[in-house]
N, C-alpha and C. Protein backbone atom coordinates (compact mmCIF):
# COMPACT_ATOMS: atom_id res chain seq x y z
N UNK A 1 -74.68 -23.97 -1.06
CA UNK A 1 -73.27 -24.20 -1.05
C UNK A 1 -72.51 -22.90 -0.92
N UNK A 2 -70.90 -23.35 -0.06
CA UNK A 2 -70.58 -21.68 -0.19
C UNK A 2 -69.55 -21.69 -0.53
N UNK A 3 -69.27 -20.74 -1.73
CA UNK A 3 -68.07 -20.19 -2.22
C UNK A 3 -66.80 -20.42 -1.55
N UNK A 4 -65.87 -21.32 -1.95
CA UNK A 4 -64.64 -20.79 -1.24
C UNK A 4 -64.07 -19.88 -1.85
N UNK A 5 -63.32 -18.85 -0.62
CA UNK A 5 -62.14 -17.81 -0.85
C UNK A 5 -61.13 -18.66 -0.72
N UNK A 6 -60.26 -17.78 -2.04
CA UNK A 6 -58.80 -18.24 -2.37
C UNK A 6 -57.92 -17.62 -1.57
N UNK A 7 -58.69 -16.33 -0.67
CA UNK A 7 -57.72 -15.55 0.14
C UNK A 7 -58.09 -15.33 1.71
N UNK A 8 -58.00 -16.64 2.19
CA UNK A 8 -58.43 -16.50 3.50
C UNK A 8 -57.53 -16.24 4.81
N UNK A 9 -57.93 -15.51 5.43
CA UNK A 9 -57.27 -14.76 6.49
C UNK A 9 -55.86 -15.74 6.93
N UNK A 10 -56.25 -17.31 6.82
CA UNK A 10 -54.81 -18.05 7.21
C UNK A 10 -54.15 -18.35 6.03
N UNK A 11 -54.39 -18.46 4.77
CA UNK A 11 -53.31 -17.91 3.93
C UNK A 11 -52.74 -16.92 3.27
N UNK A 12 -53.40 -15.66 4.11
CA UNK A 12 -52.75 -14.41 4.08
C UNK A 12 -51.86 -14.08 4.93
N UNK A 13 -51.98 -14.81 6.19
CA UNK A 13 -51.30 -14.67 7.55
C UNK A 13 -49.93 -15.54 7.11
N UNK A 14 -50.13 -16.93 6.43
CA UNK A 14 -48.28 -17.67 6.13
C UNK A 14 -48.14 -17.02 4.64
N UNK A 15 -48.76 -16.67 3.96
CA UNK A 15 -47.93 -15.79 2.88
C UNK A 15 -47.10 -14.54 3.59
N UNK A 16 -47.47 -14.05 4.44
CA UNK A 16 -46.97 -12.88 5.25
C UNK A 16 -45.60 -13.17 5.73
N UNK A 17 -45.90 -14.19 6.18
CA UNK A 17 -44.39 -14.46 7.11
C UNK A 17 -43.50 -15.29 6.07
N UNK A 18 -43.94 -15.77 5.21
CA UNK A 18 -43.02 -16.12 4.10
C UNK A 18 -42.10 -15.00 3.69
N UNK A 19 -43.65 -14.01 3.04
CA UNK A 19 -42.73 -12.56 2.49
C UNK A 19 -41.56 -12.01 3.86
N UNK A 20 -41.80 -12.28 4.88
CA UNK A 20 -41.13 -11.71 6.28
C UNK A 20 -39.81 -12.48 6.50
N UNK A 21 -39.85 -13.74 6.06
CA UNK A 21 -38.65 -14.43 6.25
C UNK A 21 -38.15 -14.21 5.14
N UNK A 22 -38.53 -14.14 4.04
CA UNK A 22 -37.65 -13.90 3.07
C UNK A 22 -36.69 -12.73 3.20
N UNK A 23 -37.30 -11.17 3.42
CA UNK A 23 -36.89 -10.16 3.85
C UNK A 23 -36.10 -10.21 4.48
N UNK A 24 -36.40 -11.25 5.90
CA UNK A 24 -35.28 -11.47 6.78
C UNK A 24 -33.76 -11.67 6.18
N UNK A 25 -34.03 -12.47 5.56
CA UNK A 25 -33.19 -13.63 4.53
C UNK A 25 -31.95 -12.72 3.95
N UNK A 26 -32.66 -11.51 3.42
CA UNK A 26 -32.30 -10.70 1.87
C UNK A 26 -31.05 -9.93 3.00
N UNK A 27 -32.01 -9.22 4.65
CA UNK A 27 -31.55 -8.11 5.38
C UNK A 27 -29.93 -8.62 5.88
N UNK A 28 -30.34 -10.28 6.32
CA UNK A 28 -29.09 -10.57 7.13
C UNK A 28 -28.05 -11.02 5.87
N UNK A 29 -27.82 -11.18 4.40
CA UNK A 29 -27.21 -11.23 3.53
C UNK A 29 -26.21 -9.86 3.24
N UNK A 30 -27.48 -9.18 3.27
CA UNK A 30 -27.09 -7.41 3.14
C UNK A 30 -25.61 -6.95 4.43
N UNK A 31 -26.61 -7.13 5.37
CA UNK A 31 -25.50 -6.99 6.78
C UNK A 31 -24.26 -7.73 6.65
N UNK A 32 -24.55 -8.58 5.98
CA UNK A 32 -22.75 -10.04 6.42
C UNK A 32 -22.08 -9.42 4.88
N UNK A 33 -22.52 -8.83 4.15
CA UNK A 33 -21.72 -7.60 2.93
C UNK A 33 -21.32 -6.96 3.68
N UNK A 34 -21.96 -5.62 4.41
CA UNK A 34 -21.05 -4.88 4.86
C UNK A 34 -20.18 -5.23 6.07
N UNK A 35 -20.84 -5.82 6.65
CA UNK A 35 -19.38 -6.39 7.73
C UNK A 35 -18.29 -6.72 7.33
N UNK A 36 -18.26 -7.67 6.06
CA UNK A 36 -16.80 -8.63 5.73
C UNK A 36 -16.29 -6.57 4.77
N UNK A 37 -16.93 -6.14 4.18
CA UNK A 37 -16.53 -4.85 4.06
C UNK A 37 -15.92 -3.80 4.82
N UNK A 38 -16.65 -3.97 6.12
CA UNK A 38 -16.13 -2.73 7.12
C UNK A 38 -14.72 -3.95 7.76
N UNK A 39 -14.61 -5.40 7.68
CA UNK A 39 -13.60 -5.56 8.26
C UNK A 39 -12.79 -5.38 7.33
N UNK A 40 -12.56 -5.42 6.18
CA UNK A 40 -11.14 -5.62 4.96
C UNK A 40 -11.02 -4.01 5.32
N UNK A 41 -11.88 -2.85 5.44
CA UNK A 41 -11.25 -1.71 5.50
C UNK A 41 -10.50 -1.49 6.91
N UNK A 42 -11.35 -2.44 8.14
CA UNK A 42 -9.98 -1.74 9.54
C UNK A 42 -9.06 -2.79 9.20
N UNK A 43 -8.21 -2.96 8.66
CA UNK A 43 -6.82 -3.56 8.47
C UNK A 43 -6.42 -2.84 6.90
N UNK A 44 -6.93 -1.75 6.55
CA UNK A 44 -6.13 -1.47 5.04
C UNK A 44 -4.96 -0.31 5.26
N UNK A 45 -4.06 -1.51 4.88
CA UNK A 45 -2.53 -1.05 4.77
C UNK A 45 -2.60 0.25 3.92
N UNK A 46 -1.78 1.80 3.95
CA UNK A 46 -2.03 2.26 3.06
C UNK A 46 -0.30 2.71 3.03
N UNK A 47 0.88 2.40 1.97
CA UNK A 47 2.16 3.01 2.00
C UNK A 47 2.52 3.93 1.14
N UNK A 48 3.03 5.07 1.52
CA UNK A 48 3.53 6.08 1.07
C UNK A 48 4.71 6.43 0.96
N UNK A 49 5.06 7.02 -0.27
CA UNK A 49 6.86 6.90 -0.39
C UNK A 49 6.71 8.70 -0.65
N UNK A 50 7.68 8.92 0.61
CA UNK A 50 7.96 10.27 0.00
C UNK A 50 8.92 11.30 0.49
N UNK A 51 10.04 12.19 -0.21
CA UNK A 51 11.33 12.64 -0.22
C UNK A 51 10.86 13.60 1.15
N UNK A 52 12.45 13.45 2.08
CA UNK A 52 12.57 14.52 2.93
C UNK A 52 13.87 14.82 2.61
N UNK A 53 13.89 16.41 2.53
CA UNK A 53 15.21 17.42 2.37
C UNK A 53 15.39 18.40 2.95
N UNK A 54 16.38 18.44 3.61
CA UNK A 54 16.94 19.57 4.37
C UNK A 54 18.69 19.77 3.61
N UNK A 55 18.34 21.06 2.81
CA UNK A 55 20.35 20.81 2.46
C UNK A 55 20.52 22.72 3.10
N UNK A 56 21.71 22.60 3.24
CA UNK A 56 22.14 23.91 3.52
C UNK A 56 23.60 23.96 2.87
N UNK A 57 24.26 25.02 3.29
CA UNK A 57 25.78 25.08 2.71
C UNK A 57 26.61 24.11 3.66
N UNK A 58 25.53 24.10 4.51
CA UNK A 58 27.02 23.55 5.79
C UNK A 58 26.24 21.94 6.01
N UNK A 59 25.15 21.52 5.89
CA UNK A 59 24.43 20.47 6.35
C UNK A 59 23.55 19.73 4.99
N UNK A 60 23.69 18.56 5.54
CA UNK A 60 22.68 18.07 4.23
C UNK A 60 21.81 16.89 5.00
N UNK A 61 21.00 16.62 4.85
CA UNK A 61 19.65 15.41 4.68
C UNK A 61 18.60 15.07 3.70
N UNK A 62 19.43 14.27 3.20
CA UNK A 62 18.43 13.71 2.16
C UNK A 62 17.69 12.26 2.52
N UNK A 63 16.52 12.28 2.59
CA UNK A 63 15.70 10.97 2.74
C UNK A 63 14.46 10.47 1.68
N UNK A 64 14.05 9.25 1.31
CA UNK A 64 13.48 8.99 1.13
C UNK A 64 12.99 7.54 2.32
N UNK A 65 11.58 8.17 2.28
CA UNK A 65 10.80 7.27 3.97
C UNK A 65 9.38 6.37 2.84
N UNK A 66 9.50 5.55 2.88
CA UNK A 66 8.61 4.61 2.94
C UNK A 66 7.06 4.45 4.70
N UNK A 67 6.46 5.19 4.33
CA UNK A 67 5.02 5.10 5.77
C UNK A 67 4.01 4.23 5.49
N UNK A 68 3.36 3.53 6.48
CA UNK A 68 2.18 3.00 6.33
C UNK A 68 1.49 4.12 7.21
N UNK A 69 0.83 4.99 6.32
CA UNK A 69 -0.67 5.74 6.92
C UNK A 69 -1.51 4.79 7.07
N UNK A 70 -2.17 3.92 7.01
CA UNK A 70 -3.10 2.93 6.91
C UNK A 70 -3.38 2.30 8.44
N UNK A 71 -4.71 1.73 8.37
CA UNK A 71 -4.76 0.92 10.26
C UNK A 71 -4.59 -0.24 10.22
N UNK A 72 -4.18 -0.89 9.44
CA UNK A 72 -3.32 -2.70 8.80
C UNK A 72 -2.17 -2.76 8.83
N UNK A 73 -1.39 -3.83 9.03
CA UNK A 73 -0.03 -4.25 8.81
C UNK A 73 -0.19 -4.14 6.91
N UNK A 74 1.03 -3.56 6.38
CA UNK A 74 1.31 -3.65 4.91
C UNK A 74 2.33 -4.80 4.85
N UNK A 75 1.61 -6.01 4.10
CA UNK A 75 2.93 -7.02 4.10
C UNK A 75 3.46 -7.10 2.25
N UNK A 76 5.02 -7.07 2.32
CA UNK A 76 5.43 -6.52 0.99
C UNK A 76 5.72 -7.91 0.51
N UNK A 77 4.84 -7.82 -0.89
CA UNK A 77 4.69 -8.92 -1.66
C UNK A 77 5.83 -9.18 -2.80
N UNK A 78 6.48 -7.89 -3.59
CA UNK A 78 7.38 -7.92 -4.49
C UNK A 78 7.78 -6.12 -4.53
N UNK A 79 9.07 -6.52 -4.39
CA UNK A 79 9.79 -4.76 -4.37
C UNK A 79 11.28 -4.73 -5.44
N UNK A 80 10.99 -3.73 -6.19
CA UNK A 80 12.12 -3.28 -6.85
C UNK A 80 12.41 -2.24 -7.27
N UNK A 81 13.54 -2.19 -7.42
CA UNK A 81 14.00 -0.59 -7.96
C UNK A 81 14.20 -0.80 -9.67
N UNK A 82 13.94 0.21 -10.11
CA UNK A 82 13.31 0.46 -11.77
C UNK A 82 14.60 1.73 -12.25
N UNK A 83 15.01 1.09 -12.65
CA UNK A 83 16.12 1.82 -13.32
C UNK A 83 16.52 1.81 -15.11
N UNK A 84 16.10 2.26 -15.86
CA UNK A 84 16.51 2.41 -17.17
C UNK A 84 15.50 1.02 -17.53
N UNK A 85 14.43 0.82 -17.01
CA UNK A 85 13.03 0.00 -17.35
C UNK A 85 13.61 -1.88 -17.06
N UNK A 86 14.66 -1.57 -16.55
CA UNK A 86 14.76 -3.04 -15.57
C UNK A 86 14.68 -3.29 -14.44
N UNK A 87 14.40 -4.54 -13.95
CA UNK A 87 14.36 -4.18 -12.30
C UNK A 87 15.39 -4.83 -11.74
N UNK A 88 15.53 -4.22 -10.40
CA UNK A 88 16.78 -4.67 -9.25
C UNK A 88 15.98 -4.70 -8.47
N UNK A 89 16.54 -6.11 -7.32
CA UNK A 89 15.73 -6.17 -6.14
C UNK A 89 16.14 -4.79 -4.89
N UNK A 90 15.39 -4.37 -4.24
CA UNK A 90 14.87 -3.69 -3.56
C UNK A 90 15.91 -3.52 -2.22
N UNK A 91 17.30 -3.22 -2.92
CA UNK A 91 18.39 -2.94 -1.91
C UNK A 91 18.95 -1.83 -2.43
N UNK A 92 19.13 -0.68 -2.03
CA UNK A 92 19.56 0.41 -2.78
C UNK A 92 21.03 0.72 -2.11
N UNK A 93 21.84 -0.05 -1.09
CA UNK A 93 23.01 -0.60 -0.87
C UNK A 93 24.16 -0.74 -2.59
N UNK A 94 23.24 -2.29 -2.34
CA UNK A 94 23.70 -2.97 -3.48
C UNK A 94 23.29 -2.01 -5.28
N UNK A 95 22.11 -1.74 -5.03
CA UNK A 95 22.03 -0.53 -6.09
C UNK A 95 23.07 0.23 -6.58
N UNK A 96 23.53 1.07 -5.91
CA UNK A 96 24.27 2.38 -5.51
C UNK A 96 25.66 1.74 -5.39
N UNK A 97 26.53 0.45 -4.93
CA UNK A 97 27.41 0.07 -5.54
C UNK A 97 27.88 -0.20 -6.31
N UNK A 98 26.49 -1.17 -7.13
CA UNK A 98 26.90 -1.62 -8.67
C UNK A 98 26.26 -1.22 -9.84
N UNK A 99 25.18 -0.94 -9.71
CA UNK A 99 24.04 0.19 -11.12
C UNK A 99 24.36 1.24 -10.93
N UNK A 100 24.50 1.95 -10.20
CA UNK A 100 24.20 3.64 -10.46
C UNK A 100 24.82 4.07 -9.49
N UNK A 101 26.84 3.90 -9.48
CA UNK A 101 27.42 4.31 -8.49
C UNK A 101 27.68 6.02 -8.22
N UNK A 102 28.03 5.50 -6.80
CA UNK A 102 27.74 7.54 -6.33
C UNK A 102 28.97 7.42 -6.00
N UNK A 103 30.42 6.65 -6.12
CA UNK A 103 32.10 6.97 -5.66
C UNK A 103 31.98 6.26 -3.98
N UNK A 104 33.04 7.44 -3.62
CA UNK A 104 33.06 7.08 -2.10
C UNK A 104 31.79 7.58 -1.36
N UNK A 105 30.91 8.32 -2.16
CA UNK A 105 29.67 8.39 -1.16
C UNK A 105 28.66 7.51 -0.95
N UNK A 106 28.73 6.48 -1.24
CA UNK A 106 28.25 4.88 -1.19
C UNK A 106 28.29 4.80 0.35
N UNK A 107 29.08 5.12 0.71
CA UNK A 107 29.81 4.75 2.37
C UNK A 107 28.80 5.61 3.10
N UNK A 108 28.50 6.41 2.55
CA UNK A 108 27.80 7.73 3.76
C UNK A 108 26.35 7.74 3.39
N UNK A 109 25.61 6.24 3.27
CA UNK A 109 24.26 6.13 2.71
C UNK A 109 23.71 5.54 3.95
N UNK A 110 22.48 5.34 4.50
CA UNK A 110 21.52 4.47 5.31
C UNK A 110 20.21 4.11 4.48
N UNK A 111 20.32 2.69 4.36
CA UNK A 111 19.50 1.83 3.73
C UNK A 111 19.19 0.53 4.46
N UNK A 112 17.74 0.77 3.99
CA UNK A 112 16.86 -0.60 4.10
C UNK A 112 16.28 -1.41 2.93
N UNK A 113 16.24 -2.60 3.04
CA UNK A 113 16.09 -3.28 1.97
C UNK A 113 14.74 -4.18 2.34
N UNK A 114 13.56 -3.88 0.77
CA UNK A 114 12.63 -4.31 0.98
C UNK A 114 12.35 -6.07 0.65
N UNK A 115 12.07 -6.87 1.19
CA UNK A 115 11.87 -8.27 0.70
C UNK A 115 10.50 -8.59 0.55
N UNK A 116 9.83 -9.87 0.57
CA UNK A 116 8.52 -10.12 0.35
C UNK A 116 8.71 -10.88 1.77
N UNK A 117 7.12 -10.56 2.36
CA UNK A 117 7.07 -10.96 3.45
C UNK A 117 7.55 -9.80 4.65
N UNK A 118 8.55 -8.70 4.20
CA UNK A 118 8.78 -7.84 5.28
C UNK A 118 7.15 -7.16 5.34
N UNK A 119 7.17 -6.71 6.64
CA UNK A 119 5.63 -6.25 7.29
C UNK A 119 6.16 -4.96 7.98
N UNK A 120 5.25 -3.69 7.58
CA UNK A 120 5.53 -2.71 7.99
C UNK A 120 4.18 -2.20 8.78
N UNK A 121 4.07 -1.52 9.89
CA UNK A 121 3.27 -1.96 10.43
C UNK A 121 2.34 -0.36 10.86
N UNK A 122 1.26 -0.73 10.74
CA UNK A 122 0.53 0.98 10.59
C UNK A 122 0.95 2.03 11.28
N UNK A 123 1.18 3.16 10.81
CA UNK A 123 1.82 4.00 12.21
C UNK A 123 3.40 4.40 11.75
N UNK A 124 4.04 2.99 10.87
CA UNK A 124 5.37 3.08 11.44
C UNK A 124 5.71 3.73 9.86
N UNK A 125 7.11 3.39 9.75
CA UNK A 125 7.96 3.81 8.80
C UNK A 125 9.27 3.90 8.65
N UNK A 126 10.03 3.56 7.79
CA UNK A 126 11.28 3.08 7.69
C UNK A 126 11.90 4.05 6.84
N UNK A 127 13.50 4.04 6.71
CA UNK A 127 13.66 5.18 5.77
C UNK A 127 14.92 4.15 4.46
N UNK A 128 14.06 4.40 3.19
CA UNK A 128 14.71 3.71 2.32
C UNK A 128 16.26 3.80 2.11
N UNK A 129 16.31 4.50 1.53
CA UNK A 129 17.54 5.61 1.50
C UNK A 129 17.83 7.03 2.30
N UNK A 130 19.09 7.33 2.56
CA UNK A 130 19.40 8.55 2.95
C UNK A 130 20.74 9.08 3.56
N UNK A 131 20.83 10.22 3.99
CA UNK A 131 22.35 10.69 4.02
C UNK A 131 21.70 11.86 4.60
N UNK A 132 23.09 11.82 5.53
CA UNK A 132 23.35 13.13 6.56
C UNK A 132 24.57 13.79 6.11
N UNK A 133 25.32 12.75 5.48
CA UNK A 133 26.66 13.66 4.46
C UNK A 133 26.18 14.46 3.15
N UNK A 134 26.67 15.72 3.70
CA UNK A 134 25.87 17.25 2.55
C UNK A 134 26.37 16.81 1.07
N UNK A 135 27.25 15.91 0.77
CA UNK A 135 28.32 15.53 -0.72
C UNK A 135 26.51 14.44 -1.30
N UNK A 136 26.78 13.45 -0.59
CA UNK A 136 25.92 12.03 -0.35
C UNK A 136 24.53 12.71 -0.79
N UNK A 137 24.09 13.80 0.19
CA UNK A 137 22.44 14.04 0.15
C UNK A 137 21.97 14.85 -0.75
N UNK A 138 23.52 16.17 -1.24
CA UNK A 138 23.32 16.79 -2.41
C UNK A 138 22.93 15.33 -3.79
N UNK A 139 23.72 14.81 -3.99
CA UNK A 139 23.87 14.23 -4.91
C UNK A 139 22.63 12.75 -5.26
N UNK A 140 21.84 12.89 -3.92
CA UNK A 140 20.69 12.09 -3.84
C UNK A 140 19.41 13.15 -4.54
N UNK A 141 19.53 14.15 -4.26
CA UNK A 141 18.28 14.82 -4.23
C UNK A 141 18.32 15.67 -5.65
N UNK A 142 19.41 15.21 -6.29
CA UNK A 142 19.81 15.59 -7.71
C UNK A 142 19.11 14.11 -8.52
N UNK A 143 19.46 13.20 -8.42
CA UNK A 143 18.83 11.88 -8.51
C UNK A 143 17.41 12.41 -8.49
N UNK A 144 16.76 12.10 -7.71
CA UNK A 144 15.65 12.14 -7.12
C UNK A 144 14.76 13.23 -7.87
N UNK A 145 15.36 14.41 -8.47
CA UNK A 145 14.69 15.60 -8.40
C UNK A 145 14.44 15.86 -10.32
N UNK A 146 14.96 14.96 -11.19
CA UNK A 146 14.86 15.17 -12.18
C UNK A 146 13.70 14.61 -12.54
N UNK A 147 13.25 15.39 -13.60
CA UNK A 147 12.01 14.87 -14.57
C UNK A 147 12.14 14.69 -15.98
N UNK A 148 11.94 12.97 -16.21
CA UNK A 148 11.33 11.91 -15.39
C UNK A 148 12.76 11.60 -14.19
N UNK A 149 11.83 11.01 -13.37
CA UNK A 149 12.86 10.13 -12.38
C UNK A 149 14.04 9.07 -13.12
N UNK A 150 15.27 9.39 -12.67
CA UNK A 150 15.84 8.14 -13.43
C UNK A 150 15.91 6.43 -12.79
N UNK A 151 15.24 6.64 -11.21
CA UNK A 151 15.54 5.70 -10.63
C UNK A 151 13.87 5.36 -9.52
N UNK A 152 13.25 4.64 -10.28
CA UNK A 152 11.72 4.54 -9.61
C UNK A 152 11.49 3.68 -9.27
N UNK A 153 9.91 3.07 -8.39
CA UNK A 153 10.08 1.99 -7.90
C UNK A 153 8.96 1.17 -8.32
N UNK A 154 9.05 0.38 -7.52
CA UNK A 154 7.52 -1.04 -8.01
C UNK A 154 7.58 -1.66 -6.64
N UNK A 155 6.24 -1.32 -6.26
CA UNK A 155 6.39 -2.38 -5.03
C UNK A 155 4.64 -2.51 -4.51
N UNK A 156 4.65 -3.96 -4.86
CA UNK A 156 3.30 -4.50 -4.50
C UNK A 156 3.25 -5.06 -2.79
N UNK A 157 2.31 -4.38 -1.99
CA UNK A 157 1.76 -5.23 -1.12
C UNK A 157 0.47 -5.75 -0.72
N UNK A 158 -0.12 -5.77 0.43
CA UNK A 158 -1.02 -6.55 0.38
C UNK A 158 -1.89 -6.28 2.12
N UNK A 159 -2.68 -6.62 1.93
CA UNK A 159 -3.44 -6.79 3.83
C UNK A 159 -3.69 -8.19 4.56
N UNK A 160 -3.98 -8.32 5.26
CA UNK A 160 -3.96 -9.54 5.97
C UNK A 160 -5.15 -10.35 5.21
N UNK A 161 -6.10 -9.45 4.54
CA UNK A 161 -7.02 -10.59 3.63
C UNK A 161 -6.94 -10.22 2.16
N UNK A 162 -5.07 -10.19 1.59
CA UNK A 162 -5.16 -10.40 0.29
C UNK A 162 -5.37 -9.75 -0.54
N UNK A 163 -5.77 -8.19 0.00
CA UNK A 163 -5.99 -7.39 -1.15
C UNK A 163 -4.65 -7.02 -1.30
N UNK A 164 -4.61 -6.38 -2.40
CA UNK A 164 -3.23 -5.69 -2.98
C UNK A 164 -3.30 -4.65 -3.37
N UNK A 165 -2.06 -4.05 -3.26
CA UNK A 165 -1.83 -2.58 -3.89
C UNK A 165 -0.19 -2.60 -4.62
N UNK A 166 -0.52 -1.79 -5.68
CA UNK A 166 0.79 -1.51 -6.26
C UNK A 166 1.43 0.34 -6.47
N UNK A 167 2.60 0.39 -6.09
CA UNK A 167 2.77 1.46 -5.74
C UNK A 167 4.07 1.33 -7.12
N UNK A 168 3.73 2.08 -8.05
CA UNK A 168 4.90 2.31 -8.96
C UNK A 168 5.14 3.11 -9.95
N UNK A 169 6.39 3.69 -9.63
CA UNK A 169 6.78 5.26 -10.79
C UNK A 169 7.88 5.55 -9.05
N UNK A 170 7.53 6.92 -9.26
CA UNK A 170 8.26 7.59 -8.30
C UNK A 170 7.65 7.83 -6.94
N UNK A 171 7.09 8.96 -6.68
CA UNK A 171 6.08 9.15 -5.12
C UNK A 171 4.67 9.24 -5.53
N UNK A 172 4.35 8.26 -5.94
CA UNK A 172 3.43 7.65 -6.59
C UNK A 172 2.20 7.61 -5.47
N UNK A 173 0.95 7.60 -5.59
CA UNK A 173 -0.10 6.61 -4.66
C UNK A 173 -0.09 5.49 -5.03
N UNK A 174 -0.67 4.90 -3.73
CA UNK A 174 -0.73 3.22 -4.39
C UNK A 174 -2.11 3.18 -5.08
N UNK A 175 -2.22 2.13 -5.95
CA UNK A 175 -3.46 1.70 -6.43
C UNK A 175 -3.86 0.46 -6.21
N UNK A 176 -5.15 -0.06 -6.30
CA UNK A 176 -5.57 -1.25 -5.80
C UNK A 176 -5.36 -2.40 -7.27
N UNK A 177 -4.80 -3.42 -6.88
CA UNK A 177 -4.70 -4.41 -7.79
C UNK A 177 -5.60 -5.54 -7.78
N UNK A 178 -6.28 -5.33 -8.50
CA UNK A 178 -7.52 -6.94 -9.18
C UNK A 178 -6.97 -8.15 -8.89
C-alpha cells in the first residue's frame, strides 16, 4: 500500500493561486486607497487671507485679499466676521456701517461679501476689504495691525468631496475639520 502525501504537487499548485489571488485582492484594495486619495488631493481648495499695504504721505492702499492657492474650487460653507467674540455675517460694508463705524470713510471702502455656496476658484482671489483713500487705508491698517486683532474672522469651506477647512483668528492657516 502507498502512503498518501498531504502535499501533493496539485494541492500545492491551487494553494498557490489562492495565496496569489488573495494578494491580488489585498494589491487592488491598496491601489483604489490611494487613488480616491490622490483624487481628494487634485481638487484641494487651499484659502489664504492676507494684508496688502502700501501707505505713503501722499497715497494709501490698504487691502485685505482672500486667495485660493489650492488646485480645487474652495466652496464657502459659513463666513463671519468676529468682533468682540460675536459674529456678523461676512459683509464688512454692512460691518463698518453699523459695528465698528469708520465716519465718512465708510464711503471710500471696496468690499466683498462672503456667503455659503460662493465658490472661489483656484488661482483666483477676491479682495475683502480695502481702500485707495490714504484717511480710509490709514485707518484700516490701524484696525488690522493691533495685537490681538480687534476684528477676526471664521470661515469654513470645503472641496468638491466634502472635506473642510476652517480658517479662524486673523491671517490664520486653514486647518482641516473632522
Amino acid at each position: 500500500m502507498r502512503k498518501q502525501q498531504i502535499f501533493t504537487t496539485d494541492r500545492l499548485l491551487s494553494l498557490l493561486a489562492v495565496v496569489i489571488s488573495l494578494a491580488t485582492f489585498g494589491i487592488y484594495f491598496y491601489q483604489t486607497h490611494l487613488i480616491r486619495i490622490q483624487q481628494h488631493a487634485s481638487v484641494w481648495p487651499n484659502l489664504e487671507i492676507s494684508p496688502h499695504v502700501h501707505l505713503t504721505k501722499e497715497k494709501g492702499d490698504y487691502r485685505i485679499q482672500i486667495e485660493n492657492s489650492g488646485v480645487g474650487p474652495a466652496i464657502i460653507d459659513e463666513a463671519f466676521i468676529i468682533f468682540k467674540s460675536k459674529e456678523y455675517p461676512f459683509n464688512f460694508w454692512k460691518f463698518f456701517s453699523q459695528t465698528y463705524p469708520l465716519g465718512k470713510n465708510t464711503w471710500n471702502l471696496t468690499t466683498v461679501d462672503l456667503f455659503k455656496g460662493k465658490v472661489i476658484q483656484p488661482g483666483k482671489g477676491l479682495e475683502l476689504v480695502g481702500s485707495t483713500d490714504l484717511e480710509t487705508a490709514q485707518k484700516l491698517f490701524d484696525i488690522f495691525k493691533t495685537e490681538p486683532m480687534p476684528i477676526t474672522f471664521k470661515i469654513k469651506y470645503r472641496s468638491i468631496y466634502n472635506d473642510y477647512w476652517l480658517i479662524e483668528g486673523g491671517f490664520e492657516v486653514a486647518q482641516p475639520v473632522e
